[in-house]
C-alpha atoms as a PDB file:
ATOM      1  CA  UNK A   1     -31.342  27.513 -12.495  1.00  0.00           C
ATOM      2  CA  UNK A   2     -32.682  26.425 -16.300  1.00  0.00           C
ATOM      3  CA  UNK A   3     -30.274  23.592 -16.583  1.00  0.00           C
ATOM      4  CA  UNK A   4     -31.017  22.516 -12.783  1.00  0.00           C
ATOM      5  CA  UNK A   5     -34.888  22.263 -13.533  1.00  0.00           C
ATOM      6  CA  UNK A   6     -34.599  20.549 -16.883  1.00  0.00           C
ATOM      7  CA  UNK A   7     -32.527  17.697 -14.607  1.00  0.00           C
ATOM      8  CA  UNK A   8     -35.154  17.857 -11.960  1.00  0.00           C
ATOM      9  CA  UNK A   9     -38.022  16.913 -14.814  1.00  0.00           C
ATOM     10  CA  UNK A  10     -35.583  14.643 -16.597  1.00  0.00           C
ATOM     11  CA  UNK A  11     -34.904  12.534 -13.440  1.00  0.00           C
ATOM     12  CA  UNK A  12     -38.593  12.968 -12.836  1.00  0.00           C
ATOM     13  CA  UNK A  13     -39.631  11.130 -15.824  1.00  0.00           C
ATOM     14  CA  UNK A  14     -37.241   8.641 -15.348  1.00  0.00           C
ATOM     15  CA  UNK A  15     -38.843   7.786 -12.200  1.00  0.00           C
ATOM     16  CA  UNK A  16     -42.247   7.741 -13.891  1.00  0.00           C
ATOM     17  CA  UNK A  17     -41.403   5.482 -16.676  1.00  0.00           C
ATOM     18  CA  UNK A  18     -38.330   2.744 -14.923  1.00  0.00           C
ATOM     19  CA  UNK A  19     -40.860   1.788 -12.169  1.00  0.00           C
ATOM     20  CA  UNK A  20     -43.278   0.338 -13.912  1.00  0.00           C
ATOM     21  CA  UNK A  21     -40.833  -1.377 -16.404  1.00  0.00           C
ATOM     22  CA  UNK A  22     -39.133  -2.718 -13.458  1.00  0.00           C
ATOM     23  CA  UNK A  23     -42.822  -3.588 -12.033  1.00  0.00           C
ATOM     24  CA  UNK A  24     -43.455  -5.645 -15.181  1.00  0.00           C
ATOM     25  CA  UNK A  25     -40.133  -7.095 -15.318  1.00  0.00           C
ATOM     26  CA  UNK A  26     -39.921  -8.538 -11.438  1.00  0.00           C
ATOM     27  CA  UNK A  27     -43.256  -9.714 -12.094  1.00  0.00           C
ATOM     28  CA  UNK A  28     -42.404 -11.409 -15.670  1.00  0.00           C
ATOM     29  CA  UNK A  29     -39.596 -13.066 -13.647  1.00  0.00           C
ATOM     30  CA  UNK A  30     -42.343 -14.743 -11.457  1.00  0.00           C
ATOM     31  CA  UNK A  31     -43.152 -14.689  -7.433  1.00  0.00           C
ATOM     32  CA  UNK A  32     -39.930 -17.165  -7.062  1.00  0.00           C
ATOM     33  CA  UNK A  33     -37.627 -13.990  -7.590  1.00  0.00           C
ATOM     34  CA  UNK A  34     -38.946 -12.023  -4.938  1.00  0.00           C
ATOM     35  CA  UNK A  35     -40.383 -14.941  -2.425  1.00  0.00           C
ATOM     36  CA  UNK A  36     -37.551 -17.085  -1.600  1.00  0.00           C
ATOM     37  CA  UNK A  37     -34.081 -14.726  -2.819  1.00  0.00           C
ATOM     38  CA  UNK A  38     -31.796 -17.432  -3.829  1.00  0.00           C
ATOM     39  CA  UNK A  39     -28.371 -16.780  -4.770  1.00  0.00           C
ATOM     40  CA  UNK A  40     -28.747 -16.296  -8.027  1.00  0.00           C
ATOM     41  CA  UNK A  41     -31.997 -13.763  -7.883  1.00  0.00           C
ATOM     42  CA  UNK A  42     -30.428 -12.415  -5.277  1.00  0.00           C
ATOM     43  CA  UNK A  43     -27.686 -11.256  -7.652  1.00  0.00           C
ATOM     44  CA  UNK A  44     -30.261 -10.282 -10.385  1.00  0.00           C
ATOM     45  CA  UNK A  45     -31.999  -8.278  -7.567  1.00  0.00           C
ATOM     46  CA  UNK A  46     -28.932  -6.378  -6.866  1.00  0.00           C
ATOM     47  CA  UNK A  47     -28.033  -5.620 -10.351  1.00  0.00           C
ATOM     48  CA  UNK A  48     -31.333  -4.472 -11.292  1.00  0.00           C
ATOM     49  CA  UNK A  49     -31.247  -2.183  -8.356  1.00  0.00           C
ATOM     50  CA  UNK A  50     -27.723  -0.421  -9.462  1.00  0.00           C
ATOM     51  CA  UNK A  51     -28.799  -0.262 -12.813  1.00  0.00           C
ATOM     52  CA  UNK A  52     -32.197   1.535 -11.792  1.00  0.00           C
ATOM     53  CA  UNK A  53     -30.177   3.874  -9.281  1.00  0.00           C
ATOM     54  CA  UNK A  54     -27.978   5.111 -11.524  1.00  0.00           C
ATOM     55  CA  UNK A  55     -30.812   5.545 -14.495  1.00  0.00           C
ATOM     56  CA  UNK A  56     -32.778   7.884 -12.341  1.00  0.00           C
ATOM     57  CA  UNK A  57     -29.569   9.856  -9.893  1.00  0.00           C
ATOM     58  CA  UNK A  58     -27.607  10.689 -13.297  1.00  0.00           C
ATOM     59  CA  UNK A  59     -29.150  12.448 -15.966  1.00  0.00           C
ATOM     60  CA  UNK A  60     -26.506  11.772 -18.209  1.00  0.00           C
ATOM     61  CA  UNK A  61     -26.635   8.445 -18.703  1.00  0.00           C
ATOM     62  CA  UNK A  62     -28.726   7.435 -21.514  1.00  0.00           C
ATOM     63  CA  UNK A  63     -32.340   5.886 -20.938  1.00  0.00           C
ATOM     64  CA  UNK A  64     -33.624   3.416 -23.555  1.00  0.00           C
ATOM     65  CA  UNK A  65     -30.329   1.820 -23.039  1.00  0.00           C
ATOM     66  CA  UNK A  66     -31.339   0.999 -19.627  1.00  0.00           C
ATOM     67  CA  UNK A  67     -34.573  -0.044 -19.759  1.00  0.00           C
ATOM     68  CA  UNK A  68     -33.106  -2.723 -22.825  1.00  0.00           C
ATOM     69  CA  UNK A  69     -30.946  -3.606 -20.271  1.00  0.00           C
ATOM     70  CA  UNK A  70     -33.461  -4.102 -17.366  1.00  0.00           C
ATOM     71  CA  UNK A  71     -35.726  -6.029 -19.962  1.00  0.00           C
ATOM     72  CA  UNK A  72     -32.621  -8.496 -21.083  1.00  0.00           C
ATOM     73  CA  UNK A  73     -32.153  -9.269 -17.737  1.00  0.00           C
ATOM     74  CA  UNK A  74     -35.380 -10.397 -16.928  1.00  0.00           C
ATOM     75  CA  UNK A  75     -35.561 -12.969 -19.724  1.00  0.00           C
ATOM     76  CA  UNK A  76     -31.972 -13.619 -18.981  1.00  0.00           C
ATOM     77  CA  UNK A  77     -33.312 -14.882 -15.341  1.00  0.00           C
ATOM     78  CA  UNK A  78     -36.474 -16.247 -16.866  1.00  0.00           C
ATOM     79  CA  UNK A  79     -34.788 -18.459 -18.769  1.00  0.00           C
ATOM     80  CA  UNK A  80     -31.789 -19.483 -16.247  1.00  0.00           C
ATOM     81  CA  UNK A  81     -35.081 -20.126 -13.819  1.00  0.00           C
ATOM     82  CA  UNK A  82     -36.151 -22.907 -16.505  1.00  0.00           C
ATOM     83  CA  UNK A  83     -32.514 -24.323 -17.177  1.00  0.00           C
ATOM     84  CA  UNK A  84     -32.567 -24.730 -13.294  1.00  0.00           C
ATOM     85  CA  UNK A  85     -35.512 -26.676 -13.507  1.00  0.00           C
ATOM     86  CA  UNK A  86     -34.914 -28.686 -16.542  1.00  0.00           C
ATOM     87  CA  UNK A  87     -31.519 -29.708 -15.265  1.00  0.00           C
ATOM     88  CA  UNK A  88     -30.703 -30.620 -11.707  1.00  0.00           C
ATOM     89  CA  UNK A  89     -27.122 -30.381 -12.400  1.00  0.00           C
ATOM     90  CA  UNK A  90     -27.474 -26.456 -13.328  1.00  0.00           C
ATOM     91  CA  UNK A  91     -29.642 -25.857 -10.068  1.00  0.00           C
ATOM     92  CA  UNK A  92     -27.211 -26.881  -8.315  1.00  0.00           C
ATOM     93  CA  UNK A  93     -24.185 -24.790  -9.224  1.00  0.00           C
ATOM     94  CA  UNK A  94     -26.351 -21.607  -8.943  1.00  0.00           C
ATOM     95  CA  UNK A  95     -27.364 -22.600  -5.213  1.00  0.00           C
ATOM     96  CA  UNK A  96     -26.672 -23.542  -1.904  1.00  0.00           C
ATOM     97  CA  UNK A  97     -27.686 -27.091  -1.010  1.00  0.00           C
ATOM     98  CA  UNK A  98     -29.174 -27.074   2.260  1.00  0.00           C
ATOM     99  CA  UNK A  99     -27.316 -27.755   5.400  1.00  0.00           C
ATOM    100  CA  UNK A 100     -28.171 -29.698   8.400  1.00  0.00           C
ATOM    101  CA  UNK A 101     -27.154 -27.586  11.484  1.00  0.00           C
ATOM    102  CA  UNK A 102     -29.056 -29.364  14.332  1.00  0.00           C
ATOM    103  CA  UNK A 103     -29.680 -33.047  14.336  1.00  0.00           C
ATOM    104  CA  UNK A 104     -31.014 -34.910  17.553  1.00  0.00           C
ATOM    105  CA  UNK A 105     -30.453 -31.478  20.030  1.00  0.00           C
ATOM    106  CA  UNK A 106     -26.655 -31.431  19.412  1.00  0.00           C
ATOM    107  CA  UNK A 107     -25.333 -28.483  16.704  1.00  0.00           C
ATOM    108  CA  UNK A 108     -23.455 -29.785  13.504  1.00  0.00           C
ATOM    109  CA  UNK A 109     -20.356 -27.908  14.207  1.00  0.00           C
ATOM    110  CA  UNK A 110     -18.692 -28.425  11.279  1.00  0.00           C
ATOM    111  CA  UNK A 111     -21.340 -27.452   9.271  1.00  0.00           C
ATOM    112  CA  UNK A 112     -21.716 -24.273  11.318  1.00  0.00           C
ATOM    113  CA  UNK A 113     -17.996 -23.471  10.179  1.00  0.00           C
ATOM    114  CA  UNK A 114     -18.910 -24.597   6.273  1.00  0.00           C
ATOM    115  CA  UNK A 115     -21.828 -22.086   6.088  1.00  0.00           C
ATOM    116  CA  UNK A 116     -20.476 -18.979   8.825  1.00  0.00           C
ATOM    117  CA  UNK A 117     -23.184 -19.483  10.634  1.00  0.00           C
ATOM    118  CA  UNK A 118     -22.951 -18.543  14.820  1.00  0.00           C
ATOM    119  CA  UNK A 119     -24.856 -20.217  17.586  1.00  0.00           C
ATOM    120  CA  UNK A 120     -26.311 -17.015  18.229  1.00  0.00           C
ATOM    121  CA  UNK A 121     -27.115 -16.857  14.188  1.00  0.00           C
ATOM    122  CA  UNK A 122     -29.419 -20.578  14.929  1.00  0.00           C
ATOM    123  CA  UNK A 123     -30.855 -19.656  18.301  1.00  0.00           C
ATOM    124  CA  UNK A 124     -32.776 -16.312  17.092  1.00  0.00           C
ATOM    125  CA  UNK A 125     -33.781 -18.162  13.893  1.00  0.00           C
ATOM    126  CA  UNK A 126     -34.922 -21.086  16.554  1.00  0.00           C
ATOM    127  CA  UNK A 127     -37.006 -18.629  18.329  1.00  0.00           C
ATOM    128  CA  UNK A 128     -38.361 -17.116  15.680  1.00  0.00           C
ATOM    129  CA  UNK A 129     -39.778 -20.897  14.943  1.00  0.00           C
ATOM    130  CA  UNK A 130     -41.398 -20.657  18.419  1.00  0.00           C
ATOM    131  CA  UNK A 131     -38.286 -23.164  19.431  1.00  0.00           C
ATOM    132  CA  UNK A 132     -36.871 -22.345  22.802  1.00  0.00           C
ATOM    133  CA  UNK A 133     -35.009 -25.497  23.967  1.00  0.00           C
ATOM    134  CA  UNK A 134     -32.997 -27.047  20.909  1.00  0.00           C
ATOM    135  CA  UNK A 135     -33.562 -30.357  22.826  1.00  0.00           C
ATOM    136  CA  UNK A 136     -36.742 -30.469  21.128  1.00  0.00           C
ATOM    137  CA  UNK A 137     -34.992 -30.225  17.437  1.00  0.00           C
ATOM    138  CA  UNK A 138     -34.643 -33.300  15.477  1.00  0.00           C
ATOM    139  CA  UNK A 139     -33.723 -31.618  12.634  1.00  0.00           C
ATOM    140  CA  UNK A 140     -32.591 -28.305  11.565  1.00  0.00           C
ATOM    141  CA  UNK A 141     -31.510 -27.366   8.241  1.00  0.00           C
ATOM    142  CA  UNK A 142     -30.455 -24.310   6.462  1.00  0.00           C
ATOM    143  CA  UNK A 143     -32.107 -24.040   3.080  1.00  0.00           C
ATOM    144  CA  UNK A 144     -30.438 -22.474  -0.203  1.00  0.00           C
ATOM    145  CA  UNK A 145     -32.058 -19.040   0.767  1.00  0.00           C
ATOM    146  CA  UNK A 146     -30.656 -19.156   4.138  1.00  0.00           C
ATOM    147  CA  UNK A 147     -34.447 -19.626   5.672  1.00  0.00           C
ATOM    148  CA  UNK A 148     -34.201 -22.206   9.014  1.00  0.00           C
ATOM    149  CA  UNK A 149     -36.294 -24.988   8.301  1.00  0.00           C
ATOM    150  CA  UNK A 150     -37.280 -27.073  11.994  1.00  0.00           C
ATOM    151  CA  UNK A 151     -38.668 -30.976  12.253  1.00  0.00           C
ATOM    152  CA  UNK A 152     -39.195 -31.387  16.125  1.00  0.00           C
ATOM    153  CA  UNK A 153     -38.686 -34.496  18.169  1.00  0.00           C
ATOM    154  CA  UNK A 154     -42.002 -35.995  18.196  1.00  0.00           C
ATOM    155  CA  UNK A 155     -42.413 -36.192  21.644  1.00  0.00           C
ATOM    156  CA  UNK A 156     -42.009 -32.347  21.621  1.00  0.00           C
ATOM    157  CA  UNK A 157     -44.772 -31.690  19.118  1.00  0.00           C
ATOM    158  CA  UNK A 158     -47.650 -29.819  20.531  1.00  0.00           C
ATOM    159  CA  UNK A 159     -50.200 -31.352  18.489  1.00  0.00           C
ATOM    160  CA  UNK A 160     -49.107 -34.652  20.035  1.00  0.00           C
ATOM    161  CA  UNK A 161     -49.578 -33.160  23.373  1.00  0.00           C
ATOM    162  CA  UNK A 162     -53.154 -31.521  22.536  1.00  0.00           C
ATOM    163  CA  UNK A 163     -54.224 -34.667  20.746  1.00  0.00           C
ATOM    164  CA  UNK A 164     -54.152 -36.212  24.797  1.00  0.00           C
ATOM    165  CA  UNK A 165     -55.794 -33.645  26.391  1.00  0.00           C
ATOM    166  CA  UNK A 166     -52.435 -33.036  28.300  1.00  0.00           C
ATOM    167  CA  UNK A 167     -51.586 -29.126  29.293  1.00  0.00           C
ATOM    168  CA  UNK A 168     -48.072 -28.474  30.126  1.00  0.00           C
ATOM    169  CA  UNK A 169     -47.685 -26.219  33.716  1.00  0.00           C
ATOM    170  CA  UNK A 170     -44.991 -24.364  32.265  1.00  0.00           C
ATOM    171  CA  UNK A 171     -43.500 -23.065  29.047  1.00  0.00           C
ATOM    172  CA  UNK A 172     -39.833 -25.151  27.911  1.00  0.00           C
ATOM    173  CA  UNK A 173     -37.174 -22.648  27.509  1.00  0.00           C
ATOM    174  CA  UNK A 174     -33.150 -23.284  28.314  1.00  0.00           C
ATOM    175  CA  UNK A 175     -30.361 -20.827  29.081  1.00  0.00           C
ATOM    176  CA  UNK A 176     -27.025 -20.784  27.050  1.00  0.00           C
ATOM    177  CA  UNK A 177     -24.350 -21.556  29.870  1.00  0.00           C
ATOM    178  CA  UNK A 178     -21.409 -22.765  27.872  1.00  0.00           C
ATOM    179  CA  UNK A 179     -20.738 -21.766  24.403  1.00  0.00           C
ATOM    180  CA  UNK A 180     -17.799 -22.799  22.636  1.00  0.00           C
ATOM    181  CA  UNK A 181     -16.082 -23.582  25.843  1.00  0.00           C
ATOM    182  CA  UNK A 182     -16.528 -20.083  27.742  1.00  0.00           C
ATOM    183  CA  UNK A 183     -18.886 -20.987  30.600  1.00  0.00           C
ATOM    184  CA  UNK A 184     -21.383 -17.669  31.562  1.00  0.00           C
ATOM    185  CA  UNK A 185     -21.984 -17.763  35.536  1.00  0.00           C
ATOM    186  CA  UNK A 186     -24.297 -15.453  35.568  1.00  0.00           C
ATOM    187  CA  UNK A 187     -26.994 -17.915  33.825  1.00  0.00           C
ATOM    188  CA  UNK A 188     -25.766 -20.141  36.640  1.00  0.00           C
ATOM    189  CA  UNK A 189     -26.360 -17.785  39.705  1.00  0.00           C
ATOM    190  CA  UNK A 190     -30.041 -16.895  38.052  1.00  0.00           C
ATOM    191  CA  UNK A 191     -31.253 -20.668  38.520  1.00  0.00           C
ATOM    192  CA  UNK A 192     -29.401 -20.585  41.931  1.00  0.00           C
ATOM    193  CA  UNK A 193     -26.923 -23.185  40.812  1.00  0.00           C
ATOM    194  CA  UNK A 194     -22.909 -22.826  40.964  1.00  0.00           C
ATOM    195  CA  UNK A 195     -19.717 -23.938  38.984  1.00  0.00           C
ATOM    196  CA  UNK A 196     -19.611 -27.353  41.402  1.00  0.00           C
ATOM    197  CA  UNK A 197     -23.115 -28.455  40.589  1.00  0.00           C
ATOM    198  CA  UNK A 198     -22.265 -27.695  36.684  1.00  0.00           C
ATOM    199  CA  UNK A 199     -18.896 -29.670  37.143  1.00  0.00           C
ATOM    200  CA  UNK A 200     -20.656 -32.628  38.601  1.00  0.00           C
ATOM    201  CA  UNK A 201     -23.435 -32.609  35.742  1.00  0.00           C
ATOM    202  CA  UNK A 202     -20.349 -32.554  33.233  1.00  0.00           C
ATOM    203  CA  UNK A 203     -18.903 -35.433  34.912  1.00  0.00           C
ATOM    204  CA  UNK A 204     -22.045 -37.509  34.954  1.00  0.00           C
ATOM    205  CA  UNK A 205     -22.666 -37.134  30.740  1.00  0.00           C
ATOM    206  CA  UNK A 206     -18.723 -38.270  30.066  1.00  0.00           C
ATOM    207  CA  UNK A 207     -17.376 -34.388  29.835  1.00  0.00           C
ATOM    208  CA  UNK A 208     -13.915 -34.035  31.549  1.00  0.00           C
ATOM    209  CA  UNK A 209     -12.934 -30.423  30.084  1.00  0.00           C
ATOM    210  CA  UNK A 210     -15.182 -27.527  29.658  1.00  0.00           C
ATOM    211  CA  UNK A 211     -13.263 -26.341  26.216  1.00  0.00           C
ATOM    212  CA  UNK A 212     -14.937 -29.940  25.108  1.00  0.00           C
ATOM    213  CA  UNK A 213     -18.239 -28.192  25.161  1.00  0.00           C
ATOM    214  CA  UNK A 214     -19.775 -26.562  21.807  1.00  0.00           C
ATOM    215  CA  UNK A 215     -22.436 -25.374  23.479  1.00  0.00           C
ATOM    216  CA  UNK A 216     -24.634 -26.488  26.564  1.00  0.00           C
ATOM    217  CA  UNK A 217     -27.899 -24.634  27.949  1.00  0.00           C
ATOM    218  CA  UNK A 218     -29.914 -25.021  31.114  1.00  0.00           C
ATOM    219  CA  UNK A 219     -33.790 -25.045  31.649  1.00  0.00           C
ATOM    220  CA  UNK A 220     -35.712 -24.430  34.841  1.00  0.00           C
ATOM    221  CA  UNK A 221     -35.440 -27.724  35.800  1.00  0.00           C
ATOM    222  CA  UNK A 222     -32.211 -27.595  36.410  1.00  0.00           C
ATOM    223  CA  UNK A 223     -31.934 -30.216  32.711  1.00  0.00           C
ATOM    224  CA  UNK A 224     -28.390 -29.648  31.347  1.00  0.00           C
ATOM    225  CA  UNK A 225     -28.256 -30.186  27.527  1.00  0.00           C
ATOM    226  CA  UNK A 226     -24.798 -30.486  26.324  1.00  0.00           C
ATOM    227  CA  UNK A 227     -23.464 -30.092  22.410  1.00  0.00           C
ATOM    228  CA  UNK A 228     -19.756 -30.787  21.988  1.00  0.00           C
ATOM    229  CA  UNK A 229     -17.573 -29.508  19.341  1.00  0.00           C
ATOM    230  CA  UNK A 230     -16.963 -33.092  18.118  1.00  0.00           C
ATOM    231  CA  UNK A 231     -19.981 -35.114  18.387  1.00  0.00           C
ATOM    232  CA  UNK A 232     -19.374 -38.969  17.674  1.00  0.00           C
ATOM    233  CA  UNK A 233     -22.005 -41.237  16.466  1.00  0.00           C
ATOM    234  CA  UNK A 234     -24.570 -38.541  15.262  1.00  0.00           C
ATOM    235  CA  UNK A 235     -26.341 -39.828  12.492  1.00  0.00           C
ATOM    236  CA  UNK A 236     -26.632 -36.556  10.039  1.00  0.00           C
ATOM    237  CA  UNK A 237     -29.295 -37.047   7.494  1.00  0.00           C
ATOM    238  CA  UNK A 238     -28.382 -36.515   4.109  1.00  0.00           C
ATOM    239  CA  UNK A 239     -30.845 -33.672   1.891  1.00  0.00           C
ATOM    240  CA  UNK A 240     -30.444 -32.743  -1.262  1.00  0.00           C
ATOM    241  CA  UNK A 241     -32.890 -30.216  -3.661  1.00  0.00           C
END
């Protein structure tokens, strides 16, 4: 019961001096590390939290060693931080670029595939930017810290619409009813249209087979908005850090 105390108030002290080393380390490394979570912070992050974890659960690993080590580790990523800036070349291999996903409405498939992102992966991140209908995306890009960055058509932009004193009667927002070639009915039969009508729409944009089809979603007004897995002609911007 002795030996099980003295570990209690061991681990206990451990606790009460590693946070607030690890407090002035994260913010020695600067607001970057914890704000944005690139690749490489993101590692330094995850080492810093094994490292801390095993300080505190097992009393018999030794403690100054630790805290040297979670002290080396935030100048190591201080000064990696400034190489990055310094040199382009280095920011680069310790980061994503960013990668255009959505250009002009229609989905980058390939660069989908490239980063393992889904559809459904873009469309929550779309309406989480308030975007409903990815008809009104110019651009959408996936930044090095995997944060969805949107540019909308400017026709779409609300401002624009405000700025003429002109109130839209409804809300935009479009239904996925084909994605990657399986077609879902059931959004069909809610906006009291059927496979014929959908057929006929497919017909009129140039689509002769369904598996074509990336993805295509329909809005209230009966608007189909097609994506196909091989998109011709789209002019993909390209962006670099």
């Amino acid at each position: 019961m002795l030996e099980f105390m003295k570990d209690m108030l061991l681990i206990l002290g451990r606790i009460v001096t590693i946070i607030p080393l690890l407090l002035f380390t994260t913010l020695f490394m600067g607001k970057r590390a914890i704000g944005e979570l690139p690749v490489f912070d993101f590692l330094i992050v995850i080492i810093l939290g094994a490292l801390v974890g095993a300080d505190i659960a097992e009393p018999d690993i030794k403690h100054l060693p630790t805290a040297f080590a979670i002290i080396a580790i935030g100048v190591f990523q201080r000064i990696v931080t400034r190489w990055k800036i310094s040199n382009r070349k280095i920011g680069r291999l310790l980061t994503f670029e960013p990668t255009v996903v959505l250009q002009n409405g229609k989905f980058v498939n390939e660069n989908l595939k490239k980063i393992r992102y889904s559809i459904d992966n873009i469309l929550q991140m779309l309406r989480e930017k308030d975007v409903f209908d990815i008809n009104e995306v110019e651009t959408a890009i996936i930044e090095a810290n995997g944060a969805l960055s949107v540019l909308k058509k400017p026709q779409k932009n609300s401002v624009t619409l405000e700025d003429m004193n002109i109130i839209k009667p409804t809300s935009t927002i479009s239904f996925p009813v084909i994605v990657e070639g399986t077609l879902y009915t059931d959004v069909l039969r809610d906006v009291n249209l059927d496979e014929a009508w959908l057929q006929q729409e497919l017909d009129n944009q140039g689509v002769n087979d369904l598996k074509d089809v990336f993805f295509a979603s329909i809005n209230r007004n009966r608007e189909l908005h097609i994506s196909l897995k091989n998109e011709k002609n789209l002019a993909i911007p390209t962006i670099k850090h």
